[in-house]
Protein backbone atom coordinates (compact mmCIF):
# COMPACT_ATOMS: atom_id res chain seq x y z
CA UNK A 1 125.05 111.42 89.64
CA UNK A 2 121.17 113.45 89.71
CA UNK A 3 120.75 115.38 92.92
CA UNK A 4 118.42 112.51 94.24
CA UNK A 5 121.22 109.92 94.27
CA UNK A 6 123.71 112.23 95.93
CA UNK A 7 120.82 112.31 98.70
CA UNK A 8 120.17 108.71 98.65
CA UNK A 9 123.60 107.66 99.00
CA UNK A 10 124.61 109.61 101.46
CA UNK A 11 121.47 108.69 103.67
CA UNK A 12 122.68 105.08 102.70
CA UNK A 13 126.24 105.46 104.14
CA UNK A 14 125.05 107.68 107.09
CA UNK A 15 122.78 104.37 107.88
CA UNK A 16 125.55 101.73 106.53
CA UNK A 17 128.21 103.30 109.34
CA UNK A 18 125.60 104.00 112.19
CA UNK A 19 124.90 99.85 111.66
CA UNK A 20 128.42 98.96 111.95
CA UNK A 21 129.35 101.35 114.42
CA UNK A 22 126.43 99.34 116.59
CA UNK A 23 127.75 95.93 115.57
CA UNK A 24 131.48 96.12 115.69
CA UNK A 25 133.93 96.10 118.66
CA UNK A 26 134.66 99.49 120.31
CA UNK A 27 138.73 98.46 119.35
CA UNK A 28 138.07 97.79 115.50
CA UNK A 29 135.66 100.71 115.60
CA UNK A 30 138.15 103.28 116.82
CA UNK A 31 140.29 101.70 113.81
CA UNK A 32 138.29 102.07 111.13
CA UNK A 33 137.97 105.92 112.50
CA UNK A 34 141.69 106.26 112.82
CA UNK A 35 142.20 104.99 109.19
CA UNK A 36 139.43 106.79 107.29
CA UNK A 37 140.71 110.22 109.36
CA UNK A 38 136.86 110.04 110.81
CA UNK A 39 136.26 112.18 114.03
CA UNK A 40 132.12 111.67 113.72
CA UNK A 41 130.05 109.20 111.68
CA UNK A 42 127.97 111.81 110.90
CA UNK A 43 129.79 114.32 108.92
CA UNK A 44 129.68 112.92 105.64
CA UNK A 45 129.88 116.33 103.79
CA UNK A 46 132.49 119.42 104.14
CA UNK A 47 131.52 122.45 102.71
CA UNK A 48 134.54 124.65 101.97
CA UNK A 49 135.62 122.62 105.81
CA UNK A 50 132.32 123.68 107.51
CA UNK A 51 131.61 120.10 108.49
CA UNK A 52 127.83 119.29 109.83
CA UNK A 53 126.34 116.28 112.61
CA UNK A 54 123.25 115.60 110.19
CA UNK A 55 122.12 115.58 106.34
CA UNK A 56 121.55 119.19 105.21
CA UNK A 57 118.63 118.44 102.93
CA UNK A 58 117.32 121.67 102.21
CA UNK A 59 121.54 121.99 100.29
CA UNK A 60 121.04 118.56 98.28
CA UNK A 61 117.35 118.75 97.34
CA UNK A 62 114.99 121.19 96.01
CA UNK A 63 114.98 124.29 94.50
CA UNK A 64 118.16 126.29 95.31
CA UNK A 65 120.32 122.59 94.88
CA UNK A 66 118.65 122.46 91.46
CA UNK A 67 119.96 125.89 90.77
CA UNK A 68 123.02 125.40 92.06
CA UNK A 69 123.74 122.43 90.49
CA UNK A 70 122.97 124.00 87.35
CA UNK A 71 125.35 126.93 87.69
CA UNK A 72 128.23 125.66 89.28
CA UNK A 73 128.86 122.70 87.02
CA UNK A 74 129.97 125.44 84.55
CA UNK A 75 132.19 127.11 87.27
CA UNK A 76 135.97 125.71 86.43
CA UNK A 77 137.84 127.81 88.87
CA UNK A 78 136.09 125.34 91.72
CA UNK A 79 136.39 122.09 89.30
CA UNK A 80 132.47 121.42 89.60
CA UNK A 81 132.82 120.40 93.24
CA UNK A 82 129.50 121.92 93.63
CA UNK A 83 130.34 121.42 97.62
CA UNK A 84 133.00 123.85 97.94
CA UNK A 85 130.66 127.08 97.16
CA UNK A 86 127.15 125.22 98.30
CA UNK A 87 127.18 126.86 101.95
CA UNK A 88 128.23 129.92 101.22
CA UNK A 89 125.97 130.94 98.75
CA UNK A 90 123.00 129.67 100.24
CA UNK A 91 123.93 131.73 102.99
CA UNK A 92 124.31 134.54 99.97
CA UNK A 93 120.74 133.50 99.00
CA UNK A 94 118.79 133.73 102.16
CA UNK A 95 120.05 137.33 103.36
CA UNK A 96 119.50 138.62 99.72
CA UNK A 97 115.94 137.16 100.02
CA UNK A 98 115.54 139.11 103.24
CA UNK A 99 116.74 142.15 102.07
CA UNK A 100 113.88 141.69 99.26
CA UNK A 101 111.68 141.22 101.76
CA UNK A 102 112.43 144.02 104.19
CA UNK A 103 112.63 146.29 100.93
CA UNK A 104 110.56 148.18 98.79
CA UNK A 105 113.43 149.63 96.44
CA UNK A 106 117.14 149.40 96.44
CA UNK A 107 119.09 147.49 93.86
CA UNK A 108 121.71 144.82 94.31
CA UNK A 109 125.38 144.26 93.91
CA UNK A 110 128.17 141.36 93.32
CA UNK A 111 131.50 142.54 93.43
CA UNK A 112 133.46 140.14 92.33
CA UNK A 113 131.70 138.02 89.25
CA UNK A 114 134.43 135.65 87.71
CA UNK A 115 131.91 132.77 86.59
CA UNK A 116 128.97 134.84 87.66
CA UNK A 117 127.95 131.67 89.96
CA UNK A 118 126.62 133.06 92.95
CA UNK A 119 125.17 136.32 91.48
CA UNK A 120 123.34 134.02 88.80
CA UNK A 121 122.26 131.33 91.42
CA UNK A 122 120.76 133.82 94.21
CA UNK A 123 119.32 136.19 91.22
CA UNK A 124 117.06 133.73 89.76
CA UNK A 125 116.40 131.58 93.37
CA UNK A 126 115.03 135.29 94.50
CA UNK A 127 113.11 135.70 91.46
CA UNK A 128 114.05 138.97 90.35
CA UNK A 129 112.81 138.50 86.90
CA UNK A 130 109.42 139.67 88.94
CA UNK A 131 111.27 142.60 90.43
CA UNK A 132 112.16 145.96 88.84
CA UNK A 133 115.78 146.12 91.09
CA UNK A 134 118.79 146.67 88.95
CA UNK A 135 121.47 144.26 89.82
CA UNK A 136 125.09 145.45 89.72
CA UNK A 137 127.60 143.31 88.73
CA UNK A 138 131.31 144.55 89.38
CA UNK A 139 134.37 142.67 87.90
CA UNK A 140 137.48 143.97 85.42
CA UNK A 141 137.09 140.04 84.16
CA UNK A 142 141.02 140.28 83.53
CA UNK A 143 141.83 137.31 85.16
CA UNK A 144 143.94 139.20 88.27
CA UNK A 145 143.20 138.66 91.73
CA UNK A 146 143.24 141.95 93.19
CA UNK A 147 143.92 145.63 92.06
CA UNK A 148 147.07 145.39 93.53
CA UNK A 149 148.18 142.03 91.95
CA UNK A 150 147.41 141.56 88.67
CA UNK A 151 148.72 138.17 88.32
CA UNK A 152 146.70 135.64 85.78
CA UNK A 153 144.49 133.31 88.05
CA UNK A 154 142.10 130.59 87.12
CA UNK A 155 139.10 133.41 87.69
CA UNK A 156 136.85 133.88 84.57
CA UNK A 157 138.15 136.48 82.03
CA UNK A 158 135.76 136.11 79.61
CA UNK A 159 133.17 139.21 79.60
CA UNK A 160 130.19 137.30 76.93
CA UNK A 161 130.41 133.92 79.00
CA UNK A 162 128.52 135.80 81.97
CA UNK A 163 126.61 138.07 80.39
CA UNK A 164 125.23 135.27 77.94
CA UNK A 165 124.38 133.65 80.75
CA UNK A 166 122.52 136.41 81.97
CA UNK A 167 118.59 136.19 82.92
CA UNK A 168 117.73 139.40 80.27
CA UNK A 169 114.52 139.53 82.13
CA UNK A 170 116.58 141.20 85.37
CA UNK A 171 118.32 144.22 85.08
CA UNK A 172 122.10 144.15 84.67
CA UNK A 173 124.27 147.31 85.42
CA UNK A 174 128.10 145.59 84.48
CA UNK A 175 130.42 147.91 85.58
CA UNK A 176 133.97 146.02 83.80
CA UNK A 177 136.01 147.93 87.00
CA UNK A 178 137.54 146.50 90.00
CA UNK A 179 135.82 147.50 93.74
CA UNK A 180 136.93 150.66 94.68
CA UNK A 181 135.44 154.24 95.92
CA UNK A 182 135.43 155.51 92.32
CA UNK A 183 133.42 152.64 90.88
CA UNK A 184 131.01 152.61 93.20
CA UNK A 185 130.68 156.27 93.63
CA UNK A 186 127.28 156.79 91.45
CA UNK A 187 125.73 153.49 91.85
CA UNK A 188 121.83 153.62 93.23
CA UNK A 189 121.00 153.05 97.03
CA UNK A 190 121.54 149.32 97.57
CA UNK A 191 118.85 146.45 98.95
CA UNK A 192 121.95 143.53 99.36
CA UNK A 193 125.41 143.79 98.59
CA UNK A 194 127.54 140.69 98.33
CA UNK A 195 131.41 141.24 98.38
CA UNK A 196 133.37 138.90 96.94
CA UNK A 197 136.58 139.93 95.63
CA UNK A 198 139.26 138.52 97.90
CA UNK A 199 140.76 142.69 97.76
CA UNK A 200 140.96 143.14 101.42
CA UNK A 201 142.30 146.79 101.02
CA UNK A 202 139.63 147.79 98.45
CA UNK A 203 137.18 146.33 100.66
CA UNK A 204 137.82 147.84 103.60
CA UNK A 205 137.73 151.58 101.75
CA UNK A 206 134.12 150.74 100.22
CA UNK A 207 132.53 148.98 103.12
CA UNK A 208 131.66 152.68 104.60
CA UNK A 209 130.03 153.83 101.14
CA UNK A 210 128.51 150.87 100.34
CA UNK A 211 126.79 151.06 104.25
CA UNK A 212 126.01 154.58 103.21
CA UNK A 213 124.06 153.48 100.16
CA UNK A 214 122.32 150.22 101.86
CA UNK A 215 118.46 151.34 102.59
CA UNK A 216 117.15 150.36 106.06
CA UNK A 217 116.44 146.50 105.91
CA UNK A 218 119.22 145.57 103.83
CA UNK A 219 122.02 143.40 104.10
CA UNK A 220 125.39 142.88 102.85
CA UNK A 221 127.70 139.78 102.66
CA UNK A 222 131.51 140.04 103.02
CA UNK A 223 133.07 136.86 101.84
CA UNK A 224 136.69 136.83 102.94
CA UNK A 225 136.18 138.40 106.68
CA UNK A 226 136.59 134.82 108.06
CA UNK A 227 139.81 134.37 106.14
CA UNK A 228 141.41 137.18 107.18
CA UNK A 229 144.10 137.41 110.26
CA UNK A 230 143.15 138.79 113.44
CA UNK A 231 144.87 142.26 112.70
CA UNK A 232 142.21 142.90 109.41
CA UNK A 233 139.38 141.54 111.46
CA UNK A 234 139.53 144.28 113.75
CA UNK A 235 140.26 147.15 110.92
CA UNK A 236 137.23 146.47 109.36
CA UNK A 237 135.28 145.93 112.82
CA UNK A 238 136.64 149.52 113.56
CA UNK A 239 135.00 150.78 110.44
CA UNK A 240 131.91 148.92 110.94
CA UNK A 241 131.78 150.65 114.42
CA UNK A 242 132.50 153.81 112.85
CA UNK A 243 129.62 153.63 110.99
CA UNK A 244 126.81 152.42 113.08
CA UNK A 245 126.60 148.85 110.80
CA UNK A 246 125.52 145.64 112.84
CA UNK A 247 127.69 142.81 112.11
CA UNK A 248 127.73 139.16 113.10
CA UNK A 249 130.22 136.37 112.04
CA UNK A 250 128.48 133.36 110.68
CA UNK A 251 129.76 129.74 110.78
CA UNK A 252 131.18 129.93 106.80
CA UNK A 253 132.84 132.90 108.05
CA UNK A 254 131.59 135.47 105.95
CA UNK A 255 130.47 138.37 107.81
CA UNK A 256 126.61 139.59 107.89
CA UNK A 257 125.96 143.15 108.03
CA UNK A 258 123.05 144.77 108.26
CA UNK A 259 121.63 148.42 108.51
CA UNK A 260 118.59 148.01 111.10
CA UNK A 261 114.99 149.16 109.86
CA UNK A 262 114.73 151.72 112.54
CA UNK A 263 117.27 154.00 114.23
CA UNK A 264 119.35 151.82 116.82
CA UNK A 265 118.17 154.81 119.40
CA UNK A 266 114.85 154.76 118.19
């Protein structure tokens, strides 16, 4: 199905069950809800269970869906449900394109590659092939899940299938390593940092450095805050404290951090 039929069938069943919510009974109506596990006509999409009252257009059509489309179709650890990572790394798109905007240097980083998908979808949305910033791209590529467990997963473990994929117009800096204080030690100051890895511990230990390196204006993008219990939510809000980083949860529930442009007590 091309992007523009997705569109025009879901406007087509958004219309087809606004008509026969209008036409039938209230009784079989509440039926047909109860059945199809509907709680809103509306929500025709879930992304990753973020479930929205109207179409998101600006997801299905255009330029980043194009992109997207492209990318994750290749991406077998999410089946091609292009869906599942849509929200997410749009929002992974528009805070690396502010970054780039409040910037004048500072490179960027994924930690956490596997398929490369959202480091190769936000890279060439941004246009970096017209930027001289060095991208980073962390991942051992061994198939485990975290430093500590290095069980076999359905993650990406082959090293060529990324970097072949690889815009050679943009600067790649693959560091073959998982997250951690050492690895990150002599990278350059960072414009946008999106963390990815699922490592919760490694994480946690890096978020300070990585702050450290992040020039004024930049941004980073921690994947699994939402995910985690209550307990690790406020370990790394302690550290974010610590630190003097601005943080906000958004609705996909990665957390947005930011270092401001000027001094907070400016």
């Amino acid at each position: 199905m091309t992007l523009l039929s997705h569109q025009q069938a879901c406007l087509i069943r958004t219309k087809f069950i606004k008509i026969l919510k209008l036409f039938a009974p209230p009784l079989i109506w509440q039926f047909l809800k109860k059945i199809t596990g509907r709680t809103d006509p509306n929500h025709a999409i879930s992304y990753q269970g973020v479930y929205t009252p109207f179409l998101m257009s600006r997801l299905h059509v255009g330029e980043f869906s194009i992109i997207h489309e492209k990318w994750t179709r290749l991406d077998t650890h999410i089946n091609c449900n292009s869906n599942i990572t849509r929200l997410r790394v749009y929002t992974v798109c528009c805070f690396a394109k502010l970054a780039l905007n409040n910037t004048v240097e500072g490179a960027f980083l994924t930690a956490g590659v596997s398929f490369g998908t959202s480091a190769l979808i936000s890279a060439e949305y941004l246009k970096l092939c017209n930027y001289k910033r060095d991208f980073y791209l962390m991942d051992p590529l061994d198939g485990s899940k975290t430093a500590a467990d290095r069980g076999i997963t359905s993650y990406n473990t082959d090293f060529e299938l990324v970097r072949s994929r690889w815009n050679s117009k943009i600067s790649a800096k693959w560091i073959r390593s998982f997250l951690s204080p050492k690895s990150i030690k002599n990278i350059q100051p960072l414009a946008f940092a999106h963390l990815n890895t699922g490592d919760f511990d490694s994480e946690l230990k890096c978020l300070p450095i990585i702050f450290q390196k992040l020039v004024p204006g930049g941004f980073i993008v921690q994947d699994l805050y939402g995910w985690q219990t209550e307990e690790n939510q406020k370990e790394i809000d302690s550290v974010l404290d610590n630190i003097g980083a601005t943080s906000f949860l958004y609705v996909t529930r990665q957390l947005i951090i930011s270092k401001p442009i000027k001094p907070l007590n400016a």
